[in-house]
PDB file of N, CA and C in Angstrom:
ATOM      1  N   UNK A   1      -7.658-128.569-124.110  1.00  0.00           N
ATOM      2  CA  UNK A   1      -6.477-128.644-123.288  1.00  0.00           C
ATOM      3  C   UNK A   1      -5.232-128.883-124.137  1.00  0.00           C
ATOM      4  N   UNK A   2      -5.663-129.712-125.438  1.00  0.00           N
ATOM      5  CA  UNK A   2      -4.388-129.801-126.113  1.00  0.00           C
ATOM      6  C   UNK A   2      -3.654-128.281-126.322  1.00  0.00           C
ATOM      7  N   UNK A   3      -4.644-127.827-127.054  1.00  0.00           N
ATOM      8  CA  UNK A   3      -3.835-126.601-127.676  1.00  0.00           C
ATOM      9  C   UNK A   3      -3.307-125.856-126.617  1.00  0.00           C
ATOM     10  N   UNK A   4      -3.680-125.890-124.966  1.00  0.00           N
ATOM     11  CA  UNK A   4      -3.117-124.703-124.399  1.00  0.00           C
ATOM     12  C   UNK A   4      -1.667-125.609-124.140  1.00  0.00           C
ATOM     13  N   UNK A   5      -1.321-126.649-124.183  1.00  0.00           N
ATOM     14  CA  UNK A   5      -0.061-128.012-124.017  1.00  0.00           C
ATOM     15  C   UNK A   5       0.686-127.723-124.581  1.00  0.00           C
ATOM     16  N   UNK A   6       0.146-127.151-126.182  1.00  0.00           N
ATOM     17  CA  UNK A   6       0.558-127.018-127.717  1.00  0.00           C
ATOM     18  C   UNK A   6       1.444-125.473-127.774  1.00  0.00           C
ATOM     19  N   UNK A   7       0.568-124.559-126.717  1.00  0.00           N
ATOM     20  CA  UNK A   7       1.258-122.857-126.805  1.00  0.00           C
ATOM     21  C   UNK A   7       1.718-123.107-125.639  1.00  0.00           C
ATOM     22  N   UNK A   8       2.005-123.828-124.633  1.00  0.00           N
ATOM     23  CA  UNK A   8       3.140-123.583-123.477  1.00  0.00           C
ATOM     24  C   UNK A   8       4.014-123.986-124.194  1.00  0.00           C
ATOM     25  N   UNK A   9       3.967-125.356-124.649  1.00  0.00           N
ATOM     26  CA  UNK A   9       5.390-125.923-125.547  1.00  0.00           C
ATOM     27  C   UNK A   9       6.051-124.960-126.386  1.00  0.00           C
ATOM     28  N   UNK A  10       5.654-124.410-127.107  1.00  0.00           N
ATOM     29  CA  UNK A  10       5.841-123.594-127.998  1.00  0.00           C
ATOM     30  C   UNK A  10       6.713-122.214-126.944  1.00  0.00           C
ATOM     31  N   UNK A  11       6.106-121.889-125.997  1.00  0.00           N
ATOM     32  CA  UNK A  11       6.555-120.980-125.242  1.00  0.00           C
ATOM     33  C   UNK A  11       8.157-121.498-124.834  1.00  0.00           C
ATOM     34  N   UNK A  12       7.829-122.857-124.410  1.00  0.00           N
ATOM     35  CA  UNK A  12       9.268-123.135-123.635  1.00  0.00           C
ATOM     36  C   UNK A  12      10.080-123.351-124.846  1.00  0.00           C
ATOM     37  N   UNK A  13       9.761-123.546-126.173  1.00  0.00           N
ATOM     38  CA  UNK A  13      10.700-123.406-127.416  1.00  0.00           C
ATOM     39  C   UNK A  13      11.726-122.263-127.129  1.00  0.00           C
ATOM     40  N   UNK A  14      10.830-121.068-127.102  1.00  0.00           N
ATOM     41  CA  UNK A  14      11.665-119.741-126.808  1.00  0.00           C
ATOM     42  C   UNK A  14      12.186-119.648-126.121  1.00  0.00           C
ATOM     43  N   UNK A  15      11.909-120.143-124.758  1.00  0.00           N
ATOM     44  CA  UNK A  15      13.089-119.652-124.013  1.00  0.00           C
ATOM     45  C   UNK A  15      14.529-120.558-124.330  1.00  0.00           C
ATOM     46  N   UNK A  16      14.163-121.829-124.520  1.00  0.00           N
ATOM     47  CA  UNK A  16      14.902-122.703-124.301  1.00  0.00           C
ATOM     48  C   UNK A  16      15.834-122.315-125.664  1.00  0.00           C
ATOM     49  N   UNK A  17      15.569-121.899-126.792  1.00  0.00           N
ATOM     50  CA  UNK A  17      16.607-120.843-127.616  1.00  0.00           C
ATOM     51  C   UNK A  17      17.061-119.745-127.401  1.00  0.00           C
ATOM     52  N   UNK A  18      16.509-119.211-126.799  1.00  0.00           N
ATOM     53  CA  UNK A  18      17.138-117.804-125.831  1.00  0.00           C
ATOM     54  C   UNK A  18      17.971-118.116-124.951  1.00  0.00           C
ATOM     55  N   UNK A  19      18.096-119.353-123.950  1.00  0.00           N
ATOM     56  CA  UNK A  19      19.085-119.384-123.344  1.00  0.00           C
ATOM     57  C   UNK A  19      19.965-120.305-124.167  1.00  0.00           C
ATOM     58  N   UNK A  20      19.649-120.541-125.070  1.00  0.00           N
ATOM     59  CA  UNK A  20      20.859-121.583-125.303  1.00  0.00           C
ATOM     60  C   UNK A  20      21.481-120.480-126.618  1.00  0.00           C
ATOM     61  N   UNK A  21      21.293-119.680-126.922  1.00  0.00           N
ATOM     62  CA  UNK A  21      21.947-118.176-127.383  1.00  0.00           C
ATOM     63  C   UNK A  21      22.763-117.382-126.010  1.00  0.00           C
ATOM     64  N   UNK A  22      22.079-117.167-125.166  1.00  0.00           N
ATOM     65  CA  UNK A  22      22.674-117.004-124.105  1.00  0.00           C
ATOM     66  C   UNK A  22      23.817-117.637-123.122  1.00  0.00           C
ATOM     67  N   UNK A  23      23.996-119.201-123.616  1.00  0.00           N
ATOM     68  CA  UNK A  23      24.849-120.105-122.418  1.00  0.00           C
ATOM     69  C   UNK A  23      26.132-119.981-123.455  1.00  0.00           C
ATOM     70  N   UNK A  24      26.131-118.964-124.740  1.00  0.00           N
ATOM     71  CA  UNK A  24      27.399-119.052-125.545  1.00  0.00           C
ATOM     72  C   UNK A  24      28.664-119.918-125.931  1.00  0.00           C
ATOM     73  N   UNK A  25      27.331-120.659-126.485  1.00  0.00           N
ATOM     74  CA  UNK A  25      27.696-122.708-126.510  1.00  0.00           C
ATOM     75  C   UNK A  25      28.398-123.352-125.633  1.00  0.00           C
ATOM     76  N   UNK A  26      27.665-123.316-124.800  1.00  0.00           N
ATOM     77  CA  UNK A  26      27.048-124.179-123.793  1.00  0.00           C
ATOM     78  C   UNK A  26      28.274-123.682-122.354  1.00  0.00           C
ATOM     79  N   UNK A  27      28.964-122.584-122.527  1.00  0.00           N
ATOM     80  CA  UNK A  27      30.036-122.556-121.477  1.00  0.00           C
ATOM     81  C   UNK A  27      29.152-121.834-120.455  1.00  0.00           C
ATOM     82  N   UNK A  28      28.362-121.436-120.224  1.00  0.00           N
ATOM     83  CA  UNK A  28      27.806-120.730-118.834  1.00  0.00           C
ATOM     84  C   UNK A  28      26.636-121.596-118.479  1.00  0.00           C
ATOM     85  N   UNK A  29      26.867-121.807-117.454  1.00  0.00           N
ATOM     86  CA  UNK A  29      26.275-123.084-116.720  1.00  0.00           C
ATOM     87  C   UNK A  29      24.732-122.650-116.514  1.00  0.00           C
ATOM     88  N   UNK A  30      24.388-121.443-115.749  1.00  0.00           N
ATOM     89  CA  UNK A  30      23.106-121.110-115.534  1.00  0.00           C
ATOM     90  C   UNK A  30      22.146-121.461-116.442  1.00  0.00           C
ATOM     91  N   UNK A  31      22.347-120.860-117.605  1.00  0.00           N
ATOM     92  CA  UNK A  31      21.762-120.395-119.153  1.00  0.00           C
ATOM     93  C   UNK A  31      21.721-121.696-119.917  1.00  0.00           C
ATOM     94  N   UNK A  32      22.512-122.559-119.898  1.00  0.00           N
ATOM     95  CA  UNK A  32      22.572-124.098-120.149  1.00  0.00           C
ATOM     96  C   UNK A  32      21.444-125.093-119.632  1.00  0.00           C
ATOM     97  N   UNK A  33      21.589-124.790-118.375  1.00  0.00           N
ATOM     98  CA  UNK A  33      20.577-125.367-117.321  1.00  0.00           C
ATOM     99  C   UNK A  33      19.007-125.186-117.647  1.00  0.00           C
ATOM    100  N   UNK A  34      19.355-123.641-117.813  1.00  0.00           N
ATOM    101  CA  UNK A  34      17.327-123.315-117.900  1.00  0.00           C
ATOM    102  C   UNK A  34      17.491-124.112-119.664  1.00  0.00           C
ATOM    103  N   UNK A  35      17.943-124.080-120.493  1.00  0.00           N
ATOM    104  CA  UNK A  35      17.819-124.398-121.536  1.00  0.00           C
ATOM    105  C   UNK A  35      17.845-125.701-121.954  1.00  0.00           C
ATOM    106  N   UNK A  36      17.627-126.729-120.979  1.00  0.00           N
ATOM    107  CA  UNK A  36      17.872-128.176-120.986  1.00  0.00           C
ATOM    108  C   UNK A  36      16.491-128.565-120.459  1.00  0.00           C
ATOM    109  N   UNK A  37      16.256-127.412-118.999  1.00  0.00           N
ATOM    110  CA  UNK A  37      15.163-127.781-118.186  1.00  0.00           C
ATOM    111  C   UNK A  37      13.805-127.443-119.371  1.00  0.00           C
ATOM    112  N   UNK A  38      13.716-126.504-119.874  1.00  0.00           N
ATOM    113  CA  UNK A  38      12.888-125.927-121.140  1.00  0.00           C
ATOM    114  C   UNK A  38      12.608-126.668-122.256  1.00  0.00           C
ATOM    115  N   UNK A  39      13.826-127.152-122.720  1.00  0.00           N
ATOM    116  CA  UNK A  39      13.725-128.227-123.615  1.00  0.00           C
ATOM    117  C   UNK A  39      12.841-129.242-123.172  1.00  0.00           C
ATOM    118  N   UNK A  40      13.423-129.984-122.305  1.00  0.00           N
ATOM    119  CA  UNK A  40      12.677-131.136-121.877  1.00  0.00           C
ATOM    120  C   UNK A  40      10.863-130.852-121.526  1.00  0.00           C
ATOM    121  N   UNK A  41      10.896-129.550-121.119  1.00  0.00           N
ATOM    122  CA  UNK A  41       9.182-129.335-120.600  1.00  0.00           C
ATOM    123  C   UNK A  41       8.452-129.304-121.815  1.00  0.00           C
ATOM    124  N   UNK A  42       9.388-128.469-122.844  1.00  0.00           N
ATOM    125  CA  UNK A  42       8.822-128.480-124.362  1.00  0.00           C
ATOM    126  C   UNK A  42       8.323-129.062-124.812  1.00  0.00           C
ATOM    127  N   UNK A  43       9.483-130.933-124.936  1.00  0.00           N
ATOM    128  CA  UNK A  43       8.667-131.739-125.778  1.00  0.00           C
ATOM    129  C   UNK A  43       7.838-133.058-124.366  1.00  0.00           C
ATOM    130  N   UNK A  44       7.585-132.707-123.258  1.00  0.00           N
ATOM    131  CA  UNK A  44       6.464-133.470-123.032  1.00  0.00           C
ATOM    132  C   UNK A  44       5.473-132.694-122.811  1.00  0.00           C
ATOM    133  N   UNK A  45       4.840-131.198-123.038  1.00  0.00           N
ATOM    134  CA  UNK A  45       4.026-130.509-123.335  1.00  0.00           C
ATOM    135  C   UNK A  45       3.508-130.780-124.961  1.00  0.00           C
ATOM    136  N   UNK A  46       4.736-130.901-125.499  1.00  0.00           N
ATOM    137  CA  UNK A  46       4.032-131.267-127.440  1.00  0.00           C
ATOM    138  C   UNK A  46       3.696-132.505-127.285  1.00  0.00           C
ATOM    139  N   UNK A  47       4.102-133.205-126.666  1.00  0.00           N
ATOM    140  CA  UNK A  47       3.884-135.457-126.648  1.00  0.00           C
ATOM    141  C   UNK A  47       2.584-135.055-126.197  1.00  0.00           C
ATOM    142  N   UNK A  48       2.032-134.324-124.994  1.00  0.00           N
ATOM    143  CA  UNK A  48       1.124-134.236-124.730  1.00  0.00           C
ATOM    144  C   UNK A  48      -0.324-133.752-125.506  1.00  0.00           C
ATOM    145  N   UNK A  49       0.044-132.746-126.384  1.00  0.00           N
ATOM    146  CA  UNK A  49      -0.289-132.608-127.119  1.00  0.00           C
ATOM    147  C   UNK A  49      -1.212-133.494-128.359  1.00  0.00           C
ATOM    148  N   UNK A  50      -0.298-134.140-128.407  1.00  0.00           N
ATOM    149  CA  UNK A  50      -0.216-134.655-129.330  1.00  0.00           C
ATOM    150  C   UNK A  50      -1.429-136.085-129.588  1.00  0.00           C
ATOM    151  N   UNK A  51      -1.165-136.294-128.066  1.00  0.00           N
ATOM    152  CA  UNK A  51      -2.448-137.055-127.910  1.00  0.00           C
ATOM    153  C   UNK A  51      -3.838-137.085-128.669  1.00  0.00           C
ATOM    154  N   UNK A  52      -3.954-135.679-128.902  1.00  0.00           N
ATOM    155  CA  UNK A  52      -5.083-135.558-129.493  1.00  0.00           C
ATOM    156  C   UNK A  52      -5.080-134.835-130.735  1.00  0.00           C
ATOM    157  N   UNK A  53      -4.183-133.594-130.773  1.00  0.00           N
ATOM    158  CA  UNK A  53      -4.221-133.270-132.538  1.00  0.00           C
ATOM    159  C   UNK A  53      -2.895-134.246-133.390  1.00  0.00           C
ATOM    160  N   UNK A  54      -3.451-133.826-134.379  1.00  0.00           N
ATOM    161  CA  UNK A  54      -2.623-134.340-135.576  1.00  0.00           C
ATOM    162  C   UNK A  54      -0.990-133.963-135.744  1.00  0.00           C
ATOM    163  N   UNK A  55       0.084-134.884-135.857  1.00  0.00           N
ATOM    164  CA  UNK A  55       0.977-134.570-135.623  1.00  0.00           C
ATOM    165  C   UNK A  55       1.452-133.219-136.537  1.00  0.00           C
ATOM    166  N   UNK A  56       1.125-133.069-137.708  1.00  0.00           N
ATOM    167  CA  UNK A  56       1.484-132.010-138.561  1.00  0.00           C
ATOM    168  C   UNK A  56       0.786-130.917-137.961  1.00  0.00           C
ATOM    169  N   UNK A  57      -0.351-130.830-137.310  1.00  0.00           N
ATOM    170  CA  UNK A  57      -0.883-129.320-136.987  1.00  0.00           C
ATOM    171  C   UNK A  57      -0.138-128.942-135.540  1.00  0.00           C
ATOM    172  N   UNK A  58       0.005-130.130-134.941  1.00  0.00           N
ATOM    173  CA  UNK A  58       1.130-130.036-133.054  1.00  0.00           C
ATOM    174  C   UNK A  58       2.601-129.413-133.649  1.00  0.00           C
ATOM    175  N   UNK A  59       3.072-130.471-134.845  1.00  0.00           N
ATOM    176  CA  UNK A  59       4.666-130.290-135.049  1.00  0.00           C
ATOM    177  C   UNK A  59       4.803-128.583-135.831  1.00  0.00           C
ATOM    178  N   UNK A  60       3.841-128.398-136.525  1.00  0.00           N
ATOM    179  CA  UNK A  60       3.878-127.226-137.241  1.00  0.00           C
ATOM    180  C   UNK A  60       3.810-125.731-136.264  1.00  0.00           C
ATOM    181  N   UNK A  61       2.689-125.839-135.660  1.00  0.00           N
ATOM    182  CA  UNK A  61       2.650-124.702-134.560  1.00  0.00           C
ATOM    183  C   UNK A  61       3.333-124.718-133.567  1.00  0.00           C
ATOM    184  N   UNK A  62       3.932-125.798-133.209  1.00  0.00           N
ATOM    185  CA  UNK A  62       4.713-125.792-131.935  1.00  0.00           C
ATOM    186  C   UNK A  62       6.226-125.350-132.714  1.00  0.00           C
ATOM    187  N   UNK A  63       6.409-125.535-133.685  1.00  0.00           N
ATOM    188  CA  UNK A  63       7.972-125.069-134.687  1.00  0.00           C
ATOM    189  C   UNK A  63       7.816-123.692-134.534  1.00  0.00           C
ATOM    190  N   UNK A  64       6.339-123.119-135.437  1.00  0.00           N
ATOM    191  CA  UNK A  64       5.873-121.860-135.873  1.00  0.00           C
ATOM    192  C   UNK A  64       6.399-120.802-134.403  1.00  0.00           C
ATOM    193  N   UNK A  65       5.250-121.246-133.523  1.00  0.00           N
ATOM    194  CA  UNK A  65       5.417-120.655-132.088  1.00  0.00           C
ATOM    195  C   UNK A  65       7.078-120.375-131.886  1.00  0.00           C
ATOM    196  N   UNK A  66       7.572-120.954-131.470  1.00  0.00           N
ATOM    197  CA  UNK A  66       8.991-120.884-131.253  1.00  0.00           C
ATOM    198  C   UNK A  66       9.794-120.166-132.795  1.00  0.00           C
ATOM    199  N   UNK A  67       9.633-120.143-133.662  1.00  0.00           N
ATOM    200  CA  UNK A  67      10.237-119.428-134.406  1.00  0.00           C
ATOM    201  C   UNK A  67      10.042-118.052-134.382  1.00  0.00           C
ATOM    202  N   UNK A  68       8.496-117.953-134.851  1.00  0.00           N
ATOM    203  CA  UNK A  68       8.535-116.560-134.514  1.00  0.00           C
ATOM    204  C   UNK A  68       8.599-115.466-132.800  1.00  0.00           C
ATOM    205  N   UNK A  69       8.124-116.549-132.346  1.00  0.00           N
ATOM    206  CA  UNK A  69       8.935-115.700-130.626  1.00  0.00           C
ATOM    207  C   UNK A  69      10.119-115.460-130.758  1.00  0.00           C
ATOM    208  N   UNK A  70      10.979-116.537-130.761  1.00  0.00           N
ATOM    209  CA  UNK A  70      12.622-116.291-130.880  1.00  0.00           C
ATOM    210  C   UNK A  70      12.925-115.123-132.240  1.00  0.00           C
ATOM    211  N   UNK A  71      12.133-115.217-133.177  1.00  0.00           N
ATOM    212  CA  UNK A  71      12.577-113.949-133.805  1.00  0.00           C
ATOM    213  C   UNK A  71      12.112-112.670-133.144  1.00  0.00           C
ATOM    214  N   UNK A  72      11.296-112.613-132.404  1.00  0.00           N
ATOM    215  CA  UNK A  72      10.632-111.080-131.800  1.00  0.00           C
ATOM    216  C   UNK A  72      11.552-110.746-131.028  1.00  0.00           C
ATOM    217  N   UNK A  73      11.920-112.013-129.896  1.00  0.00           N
ATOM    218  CA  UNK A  73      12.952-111.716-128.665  1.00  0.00           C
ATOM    219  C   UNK A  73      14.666-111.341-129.392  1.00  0.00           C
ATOM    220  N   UNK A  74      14.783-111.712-130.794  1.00  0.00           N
ATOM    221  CA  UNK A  74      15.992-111.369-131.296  1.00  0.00           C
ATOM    222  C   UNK A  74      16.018-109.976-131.533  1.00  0.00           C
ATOM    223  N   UNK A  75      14.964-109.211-131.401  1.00  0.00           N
ATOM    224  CA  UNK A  75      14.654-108.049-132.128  1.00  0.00           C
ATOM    225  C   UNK A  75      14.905-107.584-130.841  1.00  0.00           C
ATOM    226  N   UNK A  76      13.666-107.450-130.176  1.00  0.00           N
ATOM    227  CA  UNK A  76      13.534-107.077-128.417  1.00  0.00           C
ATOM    228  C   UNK A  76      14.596-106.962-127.493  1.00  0.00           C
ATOM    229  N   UNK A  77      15.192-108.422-127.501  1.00  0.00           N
ATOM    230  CA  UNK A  77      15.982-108.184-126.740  1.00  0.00           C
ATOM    231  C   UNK A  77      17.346-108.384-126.666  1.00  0.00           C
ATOM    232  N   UNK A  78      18.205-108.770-127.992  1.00  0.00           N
ATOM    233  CA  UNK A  78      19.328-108.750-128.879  1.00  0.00           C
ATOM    234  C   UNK A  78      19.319-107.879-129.618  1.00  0.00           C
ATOM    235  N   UNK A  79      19.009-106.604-130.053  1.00  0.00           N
ATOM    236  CA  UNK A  79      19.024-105.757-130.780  1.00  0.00           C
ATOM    237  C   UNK A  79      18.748-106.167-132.621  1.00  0.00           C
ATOM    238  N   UNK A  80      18.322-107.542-132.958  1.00  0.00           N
ATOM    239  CA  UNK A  80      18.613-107.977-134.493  1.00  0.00           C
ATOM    240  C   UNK A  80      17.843-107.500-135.255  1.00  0.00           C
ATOM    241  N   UNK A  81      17.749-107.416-136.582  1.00  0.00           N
ATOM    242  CA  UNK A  81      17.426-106.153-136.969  1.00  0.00           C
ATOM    243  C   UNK A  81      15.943-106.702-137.541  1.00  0.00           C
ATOM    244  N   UNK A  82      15.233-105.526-137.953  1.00  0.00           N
ATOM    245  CA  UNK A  82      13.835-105.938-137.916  1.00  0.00           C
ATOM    246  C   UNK A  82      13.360-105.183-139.264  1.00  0.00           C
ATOM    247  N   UNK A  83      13.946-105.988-140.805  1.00  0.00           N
ATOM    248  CA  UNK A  83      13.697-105.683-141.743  1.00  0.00           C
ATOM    249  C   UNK A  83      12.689-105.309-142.096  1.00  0.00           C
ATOM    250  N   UNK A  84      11.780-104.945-143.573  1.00  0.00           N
ATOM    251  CA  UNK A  84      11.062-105.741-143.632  1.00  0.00           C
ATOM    252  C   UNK A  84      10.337-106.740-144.057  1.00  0.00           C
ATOM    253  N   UNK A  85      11.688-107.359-144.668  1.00  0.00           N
ATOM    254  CA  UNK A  85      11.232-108.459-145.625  1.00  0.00           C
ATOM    255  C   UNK A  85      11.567-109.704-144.258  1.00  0.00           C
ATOM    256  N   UNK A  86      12.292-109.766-142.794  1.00  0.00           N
ATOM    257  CA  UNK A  86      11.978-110.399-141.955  1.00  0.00           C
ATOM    258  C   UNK A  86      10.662-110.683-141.269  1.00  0.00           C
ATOM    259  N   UNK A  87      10.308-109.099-140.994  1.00  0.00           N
ATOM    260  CA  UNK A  87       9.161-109.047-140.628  1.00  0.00           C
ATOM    261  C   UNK A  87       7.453-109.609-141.534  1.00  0.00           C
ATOM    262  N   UNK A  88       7.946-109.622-142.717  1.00  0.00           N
ATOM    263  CA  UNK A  88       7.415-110.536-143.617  1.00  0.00           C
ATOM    264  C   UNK A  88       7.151-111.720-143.704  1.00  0.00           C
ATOM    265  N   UNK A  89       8.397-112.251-143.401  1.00  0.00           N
ATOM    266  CA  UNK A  89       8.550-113.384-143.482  1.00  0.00           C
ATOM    267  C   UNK A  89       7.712-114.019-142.423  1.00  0.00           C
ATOM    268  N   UNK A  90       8.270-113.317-140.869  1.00  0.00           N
ATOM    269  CA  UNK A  90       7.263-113.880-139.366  1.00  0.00           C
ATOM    270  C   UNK A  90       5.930-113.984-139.877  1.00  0.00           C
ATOM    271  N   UNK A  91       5.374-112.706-140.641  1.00  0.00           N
ATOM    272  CA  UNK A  91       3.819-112.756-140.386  1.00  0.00           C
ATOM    273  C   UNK A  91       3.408-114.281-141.341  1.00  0.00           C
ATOM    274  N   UNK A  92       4.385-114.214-142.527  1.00  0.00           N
ATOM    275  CA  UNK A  92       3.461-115.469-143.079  1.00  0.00           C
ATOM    276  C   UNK A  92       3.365-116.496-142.786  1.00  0.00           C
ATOM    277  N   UNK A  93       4.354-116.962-141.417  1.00  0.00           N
ATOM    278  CA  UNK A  93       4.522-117.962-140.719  1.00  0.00           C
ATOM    279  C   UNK A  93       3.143-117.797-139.665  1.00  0.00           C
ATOM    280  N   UNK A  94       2.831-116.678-139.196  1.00  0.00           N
ATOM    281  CA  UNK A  94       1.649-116.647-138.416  1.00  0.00           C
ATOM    282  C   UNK A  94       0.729-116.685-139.030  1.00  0.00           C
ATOM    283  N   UNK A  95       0.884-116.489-140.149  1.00  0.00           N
ATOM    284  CA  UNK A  95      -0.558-116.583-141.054  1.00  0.00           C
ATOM    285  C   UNK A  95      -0.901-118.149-141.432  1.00  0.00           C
ATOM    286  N   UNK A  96       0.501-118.741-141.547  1.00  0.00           N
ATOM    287  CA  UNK A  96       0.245-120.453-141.827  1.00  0.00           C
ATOM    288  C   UNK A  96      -0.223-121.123-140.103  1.00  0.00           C
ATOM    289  N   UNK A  97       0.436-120.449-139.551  1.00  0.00           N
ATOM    290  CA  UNK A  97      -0.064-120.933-138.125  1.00  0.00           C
ATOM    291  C   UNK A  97      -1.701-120.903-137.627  1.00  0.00           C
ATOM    292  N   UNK A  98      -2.189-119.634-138.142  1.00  0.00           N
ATOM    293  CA  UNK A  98      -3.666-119.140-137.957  1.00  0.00           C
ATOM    294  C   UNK A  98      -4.340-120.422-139.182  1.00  0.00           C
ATOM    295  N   UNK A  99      -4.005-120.717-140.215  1.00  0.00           N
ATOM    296  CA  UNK A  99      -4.790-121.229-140.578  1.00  0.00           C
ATOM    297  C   UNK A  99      -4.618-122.896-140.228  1.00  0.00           C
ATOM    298  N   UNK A 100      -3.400-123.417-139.881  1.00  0.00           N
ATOM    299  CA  UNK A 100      -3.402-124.663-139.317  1.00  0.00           C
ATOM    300  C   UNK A 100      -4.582-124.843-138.869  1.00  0.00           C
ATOM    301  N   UNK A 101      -4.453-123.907-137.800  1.00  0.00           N
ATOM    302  CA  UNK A 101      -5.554-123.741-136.646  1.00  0.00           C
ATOM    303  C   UNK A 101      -6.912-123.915-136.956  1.00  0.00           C
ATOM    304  N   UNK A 102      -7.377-123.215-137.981  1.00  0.00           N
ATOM    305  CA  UNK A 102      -8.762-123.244-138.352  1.00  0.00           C
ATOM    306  C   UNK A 102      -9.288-123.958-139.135  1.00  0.00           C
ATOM    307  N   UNK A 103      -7.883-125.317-139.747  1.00  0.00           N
ATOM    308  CA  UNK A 103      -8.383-126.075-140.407  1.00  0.00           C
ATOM    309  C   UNK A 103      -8.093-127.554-139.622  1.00  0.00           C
ATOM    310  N   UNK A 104      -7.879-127.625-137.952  1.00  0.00           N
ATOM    311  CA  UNK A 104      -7.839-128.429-137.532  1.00  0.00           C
ATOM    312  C   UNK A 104      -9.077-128.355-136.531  1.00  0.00           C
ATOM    313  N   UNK A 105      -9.961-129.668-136.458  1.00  0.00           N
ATOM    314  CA  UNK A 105     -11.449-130.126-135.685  1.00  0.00           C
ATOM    315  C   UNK A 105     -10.752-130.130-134.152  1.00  0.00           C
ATOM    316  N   UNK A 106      -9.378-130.800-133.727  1.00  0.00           N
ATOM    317  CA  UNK A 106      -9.282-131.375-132.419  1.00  0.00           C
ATOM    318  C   UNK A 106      -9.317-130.122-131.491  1.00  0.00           C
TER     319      UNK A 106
END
């Protein structure tokens, strides 16, 4: 149960940087809102988390997660550009993420 705590958090990372890219510091109220409400679900989904894995394998993948989403959705759905020494860069972050993973018991 942790880890699925661990990839919602991680999920609401993204949005909650997507809208707060979107509330175009902080003047549009909607986009502000979801990005406060997101935040907050974020980190009591990681606290939750956390309960049971190790803070470096929770704090690491729950960073990881949200980095590389927010870079896909920059690509997707901001047009940003999708080098490929960016695209490089994401995978080795998923690659440190995959192995967190397989070197954590909880």
């Amino acid at each position: 149960m942790a880890w699925l705590f661990l990839i919602l958090a991680g999920s609401l990372e993204i949005v909650w940087a997507f809208a707060m890219k979107q509330s175009q510091g902080f003047t549009r109220l909607t986009p502000t809102l979801v990005m406060a409400v997101a935040m907050i679900g974020s980190i009591v989904l990681l606290a939750s988390a956390m309960r049971t894995l190790p803070l470096g394998t929770a704090y690491t993948v729950w960073t990881g997660i949200g980095a590389v989403g927010s870079f896909v959705i920059g690509i997707v759905a901001l047009g940003e550009e999708a080098s490929l020494m960016r695209v490089s860069a994401a995978a080795l972050i998923v690659a440190g993420l995959i192995l967190m993973k397989l070197s954590t018991n909880a």
